[in-house]
C-alpha atoms as a PDB file:
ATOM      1  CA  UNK A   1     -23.644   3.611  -7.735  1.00  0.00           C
ATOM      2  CA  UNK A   2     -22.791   3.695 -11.020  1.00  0.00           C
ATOM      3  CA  UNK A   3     -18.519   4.099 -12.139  1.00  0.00           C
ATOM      4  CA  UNK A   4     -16.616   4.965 -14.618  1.00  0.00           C
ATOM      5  CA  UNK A   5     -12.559   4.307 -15.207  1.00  0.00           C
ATOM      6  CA  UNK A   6      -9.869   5.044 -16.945  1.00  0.00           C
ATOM      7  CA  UNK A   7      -5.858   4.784 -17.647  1.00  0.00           C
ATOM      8  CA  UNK A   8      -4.235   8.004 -16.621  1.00  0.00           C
ATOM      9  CA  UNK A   9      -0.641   9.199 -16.497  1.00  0.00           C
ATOM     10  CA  UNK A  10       0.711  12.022 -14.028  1.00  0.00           C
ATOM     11  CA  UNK A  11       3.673  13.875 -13.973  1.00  0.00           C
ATOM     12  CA  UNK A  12       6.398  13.390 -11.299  1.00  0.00           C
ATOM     13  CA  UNK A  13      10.252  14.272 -10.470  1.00  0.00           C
ATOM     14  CA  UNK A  14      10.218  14.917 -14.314  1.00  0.00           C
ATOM     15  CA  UNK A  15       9.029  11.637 -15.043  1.00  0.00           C
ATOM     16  CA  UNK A  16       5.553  10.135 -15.051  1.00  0.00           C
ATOM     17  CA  UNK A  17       3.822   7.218 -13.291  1.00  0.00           C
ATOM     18  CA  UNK A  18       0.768   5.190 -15.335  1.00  0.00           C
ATOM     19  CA  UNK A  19      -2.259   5.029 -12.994  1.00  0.00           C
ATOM     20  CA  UNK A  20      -5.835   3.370 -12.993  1.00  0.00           C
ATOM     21  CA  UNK A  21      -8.882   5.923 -12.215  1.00  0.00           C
ATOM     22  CA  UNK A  22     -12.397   4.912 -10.931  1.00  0.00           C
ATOM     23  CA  UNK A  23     -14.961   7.137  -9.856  1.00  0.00           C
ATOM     24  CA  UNK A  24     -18.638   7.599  -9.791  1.00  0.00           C
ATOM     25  CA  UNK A  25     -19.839   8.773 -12.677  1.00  0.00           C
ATOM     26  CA  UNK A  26     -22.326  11.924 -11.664  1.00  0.00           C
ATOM     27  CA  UNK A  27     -21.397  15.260 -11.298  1.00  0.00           C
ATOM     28  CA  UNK A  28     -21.280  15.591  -7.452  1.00  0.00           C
ATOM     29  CA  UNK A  29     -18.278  16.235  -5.452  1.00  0.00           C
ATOM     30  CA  UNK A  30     -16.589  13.590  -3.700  1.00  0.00           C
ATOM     31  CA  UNK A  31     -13.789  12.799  -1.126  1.00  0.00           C
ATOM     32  CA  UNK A  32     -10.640  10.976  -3.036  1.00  0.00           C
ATOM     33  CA  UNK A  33      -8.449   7.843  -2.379  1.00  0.00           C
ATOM     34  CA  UNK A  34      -5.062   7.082  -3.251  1.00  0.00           C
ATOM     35  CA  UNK A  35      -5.047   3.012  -3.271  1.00  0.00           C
ATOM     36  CA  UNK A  36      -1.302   1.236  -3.231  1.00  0.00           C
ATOM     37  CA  UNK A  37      -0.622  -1.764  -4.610  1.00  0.00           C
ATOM     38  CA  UNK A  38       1.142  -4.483  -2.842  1.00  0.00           C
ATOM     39  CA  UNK A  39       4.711  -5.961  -4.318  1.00  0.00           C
ATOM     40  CA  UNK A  40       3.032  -7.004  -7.558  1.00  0.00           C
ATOM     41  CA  UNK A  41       2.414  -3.739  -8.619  1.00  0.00           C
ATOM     42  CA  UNK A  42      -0.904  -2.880 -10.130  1.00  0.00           C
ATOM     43  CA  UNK A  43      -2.709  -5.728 -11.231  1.00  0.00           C
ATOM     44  CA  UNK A  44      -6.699  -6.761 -11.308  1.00  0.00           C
ATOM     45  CA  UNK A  45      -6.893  -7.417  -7.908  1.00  0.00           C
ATOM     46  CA  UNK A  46      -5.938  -3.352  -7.173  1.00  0.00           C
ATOM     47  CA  UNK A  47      -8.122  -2.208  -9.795  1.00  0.00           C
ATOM     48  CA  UNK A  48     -11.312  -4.327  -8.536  1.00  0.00           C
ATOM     49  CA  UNK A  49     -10.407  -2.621  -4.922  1.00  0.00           C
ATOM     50  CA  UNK A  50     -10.526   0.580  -6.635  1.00  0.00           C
ATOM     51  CA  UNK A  51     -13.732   0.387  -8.366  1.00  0.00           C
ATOM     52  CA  UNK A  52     -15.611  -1.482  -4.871  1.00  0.00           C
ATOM     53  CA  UNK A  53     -14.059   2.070  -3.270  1.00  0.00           C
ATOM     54  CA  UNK A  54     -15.328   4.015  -6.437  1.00  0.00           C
ATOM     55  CA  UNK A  55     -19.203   2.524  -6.277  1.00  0.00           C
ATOM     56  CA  UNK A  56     -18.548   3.744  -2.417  1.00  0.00           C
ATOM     57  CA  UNK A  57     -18.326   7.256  -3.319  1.00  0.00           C
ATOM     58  CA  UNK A  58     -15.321   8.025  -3.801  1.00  0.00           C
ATOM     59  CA  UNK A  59     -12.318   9.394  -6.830  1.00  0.00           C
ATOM     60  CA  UNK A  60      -9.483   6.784  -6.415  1.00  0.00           C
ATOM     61  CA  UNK A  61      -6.556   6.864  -7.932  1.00  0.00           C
ATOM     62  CA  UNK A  62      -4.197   3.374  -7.720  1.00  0.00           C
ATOM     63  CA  UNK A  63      -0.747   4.507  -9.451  1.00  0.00           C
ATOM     64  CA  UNK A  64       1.442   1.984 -10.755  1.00  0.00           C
ATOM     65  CA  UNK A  65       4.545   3.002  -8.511  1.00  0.00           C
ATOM     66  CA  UNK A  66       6.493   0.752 -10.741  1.00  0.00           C
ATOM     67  CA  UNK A  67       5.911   2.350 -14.472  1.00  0.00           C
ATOM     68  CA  UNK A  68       8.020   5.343 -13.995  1.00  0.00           C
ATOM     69  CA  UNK A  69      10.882   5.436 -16.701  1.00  0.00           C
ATOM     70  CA  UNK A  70      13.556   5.522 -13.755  1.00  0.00           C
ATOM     71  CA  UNK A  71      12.489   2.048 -12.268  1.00  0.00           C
ATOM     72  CA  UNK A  72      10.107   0.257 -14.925  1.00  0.00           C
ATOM     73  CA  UNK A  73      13.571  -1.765 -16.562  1.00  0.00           C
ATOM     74  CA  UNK A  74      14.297  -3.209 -13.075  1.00  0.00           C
ATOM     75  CA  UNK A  75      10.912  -3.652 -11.816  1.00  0.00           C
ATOM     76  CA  UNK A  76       9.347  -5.762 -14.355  1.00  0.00           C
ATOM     77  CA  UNK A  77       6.757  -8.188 -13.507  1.00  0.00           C
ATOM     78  CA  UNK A  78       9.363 -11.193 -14.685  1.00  0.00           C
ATOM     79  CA  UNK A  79      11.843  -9.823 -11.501  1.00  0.00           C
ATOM     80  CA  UNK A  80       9.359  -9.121  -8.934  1.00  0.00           C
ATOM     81  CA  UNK A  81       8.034 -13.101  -8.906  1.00  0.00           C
ATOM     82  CA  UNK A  82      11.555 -13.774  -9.194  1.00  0.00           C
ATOM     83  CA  UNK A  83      12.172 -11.633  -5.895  1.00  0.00           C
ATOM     84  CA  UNK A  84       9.223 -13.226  -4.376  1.00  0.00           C
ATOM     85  CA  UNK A  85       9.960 -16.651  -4.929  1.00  0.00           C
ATOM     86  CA  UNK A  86      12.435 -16.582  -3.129  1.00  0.00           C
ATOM     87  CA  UNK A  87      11.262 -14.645  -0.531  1.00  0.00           C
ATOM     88  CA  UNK A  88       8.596 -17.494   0.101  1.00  0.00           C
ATOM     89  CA  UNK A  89      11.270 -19.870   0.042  1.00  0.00           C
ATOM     90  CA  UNK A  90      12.762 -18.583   3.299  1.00  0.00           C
ATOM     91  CA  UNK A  91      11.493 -19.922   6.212  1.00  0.00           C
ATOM     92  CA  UNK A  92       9.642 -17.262   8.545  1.00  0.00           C
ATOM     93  CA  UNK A  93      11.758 -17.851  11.366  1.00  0.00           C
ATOM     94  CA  UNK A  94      14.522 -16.861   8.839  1.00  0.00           C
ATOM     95  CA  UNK A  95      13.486 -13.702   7.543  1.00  0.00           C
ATOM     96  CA  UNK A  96      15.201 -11.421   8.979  1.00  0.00           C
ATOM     97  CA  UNK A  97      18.605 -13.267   9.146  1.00  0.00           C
ATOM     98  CA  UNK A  98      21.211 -11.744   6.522  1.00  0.00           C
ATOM     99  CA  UNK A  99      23.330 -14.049   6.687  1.00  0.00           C
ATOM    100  CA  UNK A 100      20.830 -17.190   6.033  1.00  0.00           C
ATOM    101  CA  UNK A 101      19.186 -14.625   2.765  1.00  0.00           C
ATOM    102  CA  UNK A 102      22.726 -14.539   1.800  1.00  0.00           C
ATOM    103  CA  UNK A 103      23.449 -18.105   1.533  1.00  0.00           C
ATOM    104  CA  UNK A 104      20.261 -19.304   0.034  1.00  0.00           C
ATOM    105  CA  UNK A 105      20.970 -16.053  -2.487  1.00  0.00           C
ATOM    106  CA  UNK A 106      24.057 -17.369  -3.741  1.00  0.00           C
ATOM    107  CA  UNK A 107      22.350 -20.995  -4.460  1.00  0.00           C
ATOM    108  CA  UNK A 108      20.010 -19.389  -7.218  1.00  0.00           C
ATOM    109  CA  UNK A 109      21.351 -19.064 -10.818  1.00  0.00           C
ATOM    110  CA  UNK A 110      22.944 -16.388 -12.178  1.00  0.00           C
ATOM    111  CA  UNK A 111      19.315 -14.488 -13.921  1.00  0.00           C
ATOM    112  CA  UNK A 112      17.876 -15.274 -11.100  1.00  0.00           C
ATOM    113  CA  UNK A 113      20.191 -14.032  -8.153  1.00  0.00           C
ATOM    114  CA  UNK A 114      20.590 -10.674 -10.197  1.00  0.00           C
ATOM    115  CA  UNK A 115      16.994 -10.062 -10.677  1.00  0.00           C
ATOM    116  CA  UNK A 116      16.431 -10.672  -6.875  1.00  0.00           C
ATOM    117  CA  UNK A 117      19.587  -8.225  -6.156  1.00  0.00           C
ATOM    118  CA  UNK A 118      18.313  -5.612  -8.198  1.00  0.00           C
ATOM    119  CA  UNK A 119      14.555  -5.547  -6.982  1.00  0.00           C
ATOM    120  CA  UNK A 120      15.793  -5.484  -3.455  1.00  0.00           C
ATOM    121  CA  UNK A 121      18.247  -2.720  -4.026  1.00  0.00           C
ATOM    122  CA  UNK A 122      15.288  -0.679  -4.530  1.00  0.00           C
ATOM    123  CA  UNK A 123      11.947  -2.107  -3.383  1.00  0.00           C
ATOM    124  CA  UNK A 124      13.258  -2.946   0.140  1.00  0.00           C
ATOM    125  CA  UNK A 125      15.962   0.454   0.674  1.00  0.00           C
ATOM    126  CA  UNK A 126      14.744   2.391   3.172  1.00  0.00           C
ATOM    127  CA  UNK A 127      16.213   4.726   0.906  1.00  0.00           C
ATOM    128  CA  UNK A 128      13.457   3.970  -1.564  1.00  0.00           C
ATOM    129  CA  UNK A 129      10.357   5.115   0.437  1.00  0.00           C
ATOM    130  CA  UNK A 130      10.988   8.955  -0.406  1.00  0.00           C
ATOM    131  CA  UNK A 131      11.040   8.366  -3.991  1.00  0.00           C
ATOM    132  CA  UNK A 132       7.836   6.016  -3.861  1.00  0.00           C
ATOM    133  CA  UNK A 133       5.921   8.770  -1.452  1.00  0.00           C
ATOM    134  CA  UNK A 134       7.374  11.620  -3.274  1.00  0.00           C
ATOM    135  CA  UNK A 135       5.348   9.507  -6.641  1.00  0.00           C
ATOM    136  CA  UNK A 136       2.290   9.541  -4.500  1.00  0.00           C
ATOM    137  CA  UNK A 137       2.120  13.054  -3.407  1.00  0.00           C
ATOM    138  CA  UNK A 138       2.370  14.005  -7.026  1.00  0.00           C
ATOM    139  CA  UNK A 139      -0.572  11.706  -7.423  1.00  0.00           C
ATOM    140  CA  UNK A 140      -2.394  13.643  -4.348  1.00  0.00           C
ATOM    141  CA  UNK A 141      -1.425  16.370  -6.699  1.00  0.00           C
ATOM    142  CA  UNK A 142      -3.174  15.179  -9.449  1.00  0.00           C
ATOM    143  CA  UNK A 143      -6.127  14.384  -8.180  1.00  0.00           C
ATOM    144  CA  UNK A 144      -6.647  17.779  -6.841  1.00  0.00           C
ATOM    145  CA  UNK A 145      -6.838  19.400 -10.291  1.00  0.00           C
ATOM    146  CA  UNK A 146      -9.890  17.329 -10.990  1.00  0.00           C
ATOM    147  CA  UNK A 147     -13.407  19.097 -10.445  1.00  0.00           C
ATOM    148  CA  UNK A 148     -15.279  16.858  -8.544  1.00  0.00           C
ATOM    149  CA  UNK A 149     -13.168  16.167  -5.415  1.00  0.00           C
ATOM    150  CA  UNK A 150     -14.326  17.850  -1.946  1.00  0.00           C
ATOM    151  CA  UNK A 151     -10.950  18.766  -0.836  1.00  0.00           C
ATOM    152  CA  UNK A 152     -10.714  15.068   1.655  1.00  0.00           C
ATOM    153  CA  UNK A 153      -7.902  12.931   0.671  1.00  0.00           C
ATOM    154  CA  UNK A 154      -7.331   9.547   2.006  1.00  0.00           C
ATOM    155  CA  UNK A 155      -4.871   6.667   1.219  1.00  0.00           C
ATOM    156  CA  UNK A 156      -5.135   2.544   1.857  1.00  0.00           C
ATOM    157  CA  UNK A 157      -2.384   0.647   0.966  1.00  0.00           C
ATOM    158  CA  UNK A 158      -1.729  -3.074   1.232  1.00  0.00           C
ATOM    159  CA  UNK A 159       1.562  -5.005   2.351  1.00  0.00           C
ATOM    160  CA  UNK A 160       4.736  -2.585   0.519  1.00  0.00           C
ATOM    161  CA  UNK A 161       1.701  -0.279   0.101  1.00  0.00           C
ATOM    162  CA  UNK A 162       0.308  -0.582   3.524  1.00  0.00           C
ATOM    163  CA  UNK A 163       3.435   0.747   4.654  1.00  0.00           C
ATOM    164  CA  UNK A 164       3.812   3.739   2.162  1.00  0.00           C
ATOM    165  CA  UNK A 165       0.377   4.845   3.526  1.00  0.00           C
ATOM    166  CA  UNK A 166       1.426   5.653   6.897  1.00  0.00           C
ATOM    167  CA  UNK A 167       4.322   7.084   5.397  1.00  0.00           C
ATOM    168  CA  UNK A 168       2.470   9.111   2.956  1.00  0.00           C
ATOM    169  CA  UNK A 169       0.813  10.130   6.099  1.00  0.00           C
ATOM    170  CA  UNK A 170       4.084  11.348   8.368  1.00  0.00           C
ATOM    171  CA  UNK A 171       4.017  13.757   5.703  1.00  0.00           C
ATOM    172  CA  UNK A 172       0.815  15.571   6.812  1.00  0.00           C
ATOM    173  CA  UNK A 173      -0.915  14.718   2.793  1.00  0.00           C
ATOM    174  CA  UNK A 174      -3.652  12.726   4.188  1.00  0.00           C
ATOM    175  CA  UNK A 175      -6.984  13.164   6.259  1.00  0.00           C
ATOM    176  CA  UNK A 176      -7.205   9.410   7.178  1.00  0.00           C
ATOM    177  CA  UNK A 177      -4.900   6.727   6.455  1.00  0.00           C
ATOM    178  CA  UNK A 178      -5.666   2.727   6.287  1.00  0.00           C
ATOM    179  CA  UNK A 179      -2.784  -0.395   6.522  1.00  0.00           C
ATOM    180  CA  UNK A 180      -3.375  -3.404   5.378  1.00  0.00           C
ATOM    181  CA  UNK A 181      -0.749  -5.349   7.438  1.00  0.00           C
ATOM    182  CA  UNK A 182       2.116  -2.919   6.527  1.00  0.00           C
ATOM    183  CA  UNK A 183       5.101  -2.229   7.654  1.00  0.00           C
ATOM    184  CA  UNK A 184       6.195   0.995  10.102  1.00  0.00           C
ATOM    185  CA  UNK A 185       7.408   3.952   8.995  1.00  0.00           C
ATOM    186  CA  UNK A 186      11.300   4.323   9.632  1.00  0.00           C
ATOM    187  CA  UNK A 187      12.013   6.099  11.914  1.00  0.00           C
ATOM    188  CA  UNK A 188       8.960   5.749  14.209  1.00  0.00           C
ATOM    189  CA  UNK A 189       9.190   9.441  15.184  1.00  0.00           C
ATOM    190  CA  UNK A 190       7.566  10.441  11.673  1.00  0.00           C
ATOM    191  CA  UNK A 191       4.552   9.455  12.874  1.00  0.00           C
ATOM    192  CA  UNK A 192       3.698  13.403  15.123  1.00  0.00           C
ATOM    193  CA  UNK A 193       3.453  14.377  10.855  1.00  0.00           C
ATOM    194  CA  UNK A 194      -0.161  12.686  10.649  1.00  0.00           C
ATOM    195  CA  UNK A 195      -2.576  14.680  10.817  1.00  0.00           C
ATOM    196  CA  UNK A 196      -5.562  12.615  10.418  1.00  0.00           C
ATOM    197  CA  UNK A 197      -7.067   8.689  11.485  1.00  0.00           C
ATOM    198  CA  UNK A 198      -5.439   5.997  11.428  1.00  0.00           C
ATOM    199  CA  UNK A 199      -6.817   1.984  10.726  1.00  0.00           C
ATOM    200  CA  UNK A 200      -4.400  -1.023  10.849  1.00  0.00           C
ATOM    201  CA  UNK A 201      -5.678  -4.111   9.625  1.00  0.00           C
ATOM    202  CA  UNK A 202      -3.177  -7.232  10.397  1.00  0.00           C
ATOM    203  CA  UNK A 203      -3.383 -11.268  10.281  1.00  0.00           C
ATOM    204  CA  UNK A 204      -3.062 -12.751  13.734  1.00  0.00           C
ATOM    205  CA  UNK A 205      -0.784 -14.993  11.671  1.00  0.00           C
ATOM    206  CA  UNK A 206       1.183 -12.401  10.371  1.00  0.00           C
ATOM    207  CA  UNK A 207       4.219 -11.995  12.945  1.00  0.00           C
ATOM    208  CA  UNK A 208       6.694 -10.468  11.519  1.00  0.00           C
ATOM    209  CA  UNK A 209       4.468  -7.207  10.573  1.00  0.00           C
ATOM    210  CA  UNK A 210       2.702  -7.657  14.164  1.00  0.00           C
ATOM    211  CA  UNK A 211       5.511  -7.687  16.167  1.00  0.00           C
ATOM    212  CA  UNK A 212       6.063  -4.223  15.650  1.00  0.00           C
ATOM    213  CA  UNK A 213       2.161  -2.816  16.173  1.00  0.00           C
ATOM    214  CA  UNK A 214       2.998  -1.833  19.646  1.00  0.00           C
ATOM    215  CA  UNK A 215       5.475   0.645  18.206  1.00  0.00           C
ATOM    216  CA  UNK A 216       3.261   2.346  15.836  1.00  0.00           C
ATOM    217  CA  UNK A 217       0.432   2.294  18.618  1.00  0.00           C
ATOM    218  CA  UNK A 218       2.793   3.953  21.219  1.00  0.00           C
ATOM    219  CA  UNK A 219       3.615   6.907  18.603  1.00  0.00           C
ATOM    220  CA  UNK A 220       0.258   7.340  17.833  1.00  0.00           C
ATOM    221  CA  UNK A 221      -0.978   7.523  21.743  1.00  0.00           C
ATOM    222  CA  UNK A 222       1.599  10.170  22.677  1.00  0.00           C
ATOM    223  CA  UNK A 223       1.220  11.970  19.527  1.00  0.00           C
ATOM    224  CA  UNK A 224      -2.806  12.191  20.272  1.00  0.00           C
ATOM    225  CA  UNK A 225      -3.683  10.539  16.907  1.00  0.00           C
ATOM    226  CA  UNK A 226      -6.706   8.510  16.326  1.00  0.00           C
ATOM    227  CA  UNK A 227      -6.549   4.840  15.664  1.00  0.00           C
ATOM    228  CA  UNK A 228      -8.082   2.157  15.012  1.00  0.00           C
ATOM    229  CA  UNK A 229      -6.307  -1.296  15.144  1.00  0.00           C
ATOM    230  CA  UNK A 230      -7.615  -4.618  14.157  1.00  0.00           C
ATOM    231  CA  UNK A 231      -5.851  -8.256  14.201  1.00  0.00           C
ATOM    232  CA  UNK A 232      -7.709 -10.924  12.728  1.00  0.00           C
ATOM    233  CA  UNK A 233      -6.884 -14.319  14.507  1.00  0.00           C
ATOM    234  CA  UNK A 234      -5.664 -17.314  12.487  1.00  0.00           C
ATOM    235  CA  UNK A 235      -5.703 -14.517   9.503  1.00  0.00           C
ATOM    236  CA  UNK A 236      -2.198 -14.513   7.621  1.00  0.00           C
ATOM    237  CA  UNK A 237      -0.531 -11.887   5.224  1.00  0.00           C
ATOM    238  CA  UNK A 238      -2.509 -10.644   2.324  1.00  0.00           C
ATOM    239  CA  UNK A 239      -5.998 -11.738   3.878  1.00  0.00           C
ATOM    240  CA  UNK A 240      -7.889  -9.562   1.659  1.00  0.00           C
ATOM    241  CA  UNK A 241      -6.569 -10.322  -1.285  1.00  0.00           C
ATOM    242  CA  UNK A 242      -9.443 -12.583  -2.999  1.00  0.00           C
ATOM    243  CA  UNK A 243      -7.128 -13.647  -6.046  1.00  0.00           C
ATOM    244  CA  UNK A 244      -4.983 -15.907  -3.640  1.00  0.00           C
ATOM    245  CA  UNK A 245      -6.702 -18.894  -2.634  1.00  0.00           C
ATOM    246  CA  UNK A 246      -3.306 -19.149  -0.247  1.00  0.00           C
ATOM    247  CA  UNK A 247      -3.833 -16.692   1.811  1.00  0.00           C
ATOM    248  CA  UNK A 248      -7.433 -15.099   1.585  1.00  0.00           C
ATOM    249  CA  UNK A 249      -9.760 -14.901   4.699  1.00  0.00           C
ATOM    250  CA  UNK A 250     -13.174 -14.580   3.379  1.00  0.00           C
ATOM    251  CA  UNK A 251     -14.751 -13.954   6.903  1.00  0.00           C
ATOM    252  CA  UNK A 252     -11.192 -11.327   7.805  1.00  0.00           C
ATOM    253  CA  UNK A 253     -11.740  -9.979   4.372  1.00  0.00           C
ATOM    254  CA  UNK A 254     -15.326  -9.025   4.550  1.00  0.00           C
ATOM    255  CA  UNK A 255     -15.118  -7.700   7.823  1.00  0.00           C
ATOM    256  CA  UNK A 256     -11.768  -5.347   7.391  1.00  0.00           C
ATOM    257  CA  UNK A 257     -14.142  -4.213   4.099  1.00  0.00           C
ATOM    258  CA  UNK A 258     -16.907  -2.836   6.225  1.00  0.00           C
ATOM    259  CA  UNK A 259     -13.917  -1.199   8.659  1.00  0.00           C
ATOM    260  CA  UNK A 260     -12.601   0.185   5.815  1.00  0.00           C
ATOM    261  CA  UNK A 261     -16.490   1.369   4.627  1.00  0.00           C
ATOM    262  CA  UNK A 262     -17.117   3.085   8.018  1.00  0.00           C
ATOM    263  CA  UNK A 263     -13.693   4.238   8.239  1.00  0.00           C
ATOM    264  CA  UNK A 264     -13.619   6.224   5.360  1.00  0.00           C
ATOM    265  CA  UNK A 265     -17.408   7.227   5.405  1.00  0.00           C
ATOM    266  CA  UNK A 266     -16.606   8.685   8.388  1.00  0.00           C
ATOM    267  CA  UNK A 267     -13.218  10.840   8.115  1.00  0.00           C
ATOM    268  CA  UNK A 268     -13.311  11.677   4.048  1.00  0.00           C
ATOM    269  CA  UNK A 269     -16.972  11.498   2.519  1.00  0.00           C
END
């Protein structure tokens, strides 16, 4: 199927957020997708997702959660690989220790430790999630002005965006939601606000994400929600990602792709 794409920008909270849109280009109507980066923002990676979901079928729309004026001078490029440096450099078993991130924290130089500081203070807040889904509900927004949607939303989102998809979810804006091996939504309980499927997608290697998939799964048996959930063995975080010959699972990748295919064939198109 033939695309087209384009830079867009949408208005939010009095402010506006930069986004990439790909969709087919014929004059049908179609089911949309809102597609969430990962920690390093919008790059080529998201936008070649968004056109292999595009030549699907589908209107998707990948903001750049990052590029509104109220967080774009903290959460430049420079910081975030800051941030995540040094988030690699802790050892897994580590992770969730304050008092170890502390240490290690204060061993960084001065640029450094204050660009880390000031891209946690706001991409890992709990407090931060409302502003980031409140960004991509005015994108759900958005793309319901345009002519050719059908009226079916879904979302996919991938690591920090894997996790605002569910939570995009608790609030009722979605017909089916995917995670790539994303965090839960805090507190659990949100979950009884989806109102459509579910997919997780996780790395058998990923434990720190997977430890908590029995929680999720719980809230979605009692609250009667479909699911689907996947964990691909010897897989680790950020399988799909093709750009990073790190962590990439061709055979993982390909076959979360054709989940995600059916997945969304099924609840949206």
């Amino acid at each position: 199927m033939q695309i087209k794409s384009k830079s867009i920008k949408y208005d939010t909270l009095g402010d506006s957020i930069s986004a990439y849109l790909a969709q087919p280009d014929d004059s049908g109507k179609h089911g949309s997708i809102i597609l969430i980066h990962a920690i390093f923002g919008l790059n080529d990676h998201i936008k070649d997702v968004a056109n292999r979901l595009a030549s699907e079928g589908y209107i998707v729309l990948a903001p750049n959660l990052f590029s509104s004026n109220k967080l774009s001078q903290v959460l430049t490029q420079e910081n975030i690989q800051e941030t995540m440096k040094f988030m690699m450099s802790i050892p897994p078993e580590k992770q969730r220790d304050a008092d170890y991130r502390a240490n290690e924290l204060e061993k960084l130089g001065d640029d450094a430790r204050k660009a880390v500081m000031s891209v946690n203070d706001i991409l890992f807040a709990n407090s931060s999630v409302g502003l980031f889904v409140q960004y991509l509900s005015s994108g759900i927004d958005y793309v319901a002005t345009l002519k050719n949607v059908n009226g079916k939303i879904g979302s996919m989102g991938f690591c920090f965006g894997g996790g605002l998809s569910i939570n995009l979810a608790c609030k009722g804006k979605t017909d089916a939601t995917v995670i790539f091996y994303g965090e839960n939504p805090k507190p659990i309980e949100q979950i009884e606000g989806v109102k459509g499927a579910v997919m997780g997608l996780y790395g058998g290697e990923d434990t720190r994400i997977n430890t908590h998939i029995h929680e999720l799964v719980k809230e979605l048996v009692e609250d009667k929600i479909p699911f689907t959930v996947k964990t691909y063995p010897g897989a680790r975080h950020a399988f799909f990602d093709d750009t990073s010959a790190l962590t990439y699972n061709k055979d993982a990748a390909e076959d979360s792709w054709q989940m995600v295919r059916d997945f969304f064939r099924k609840h949206i198109k």
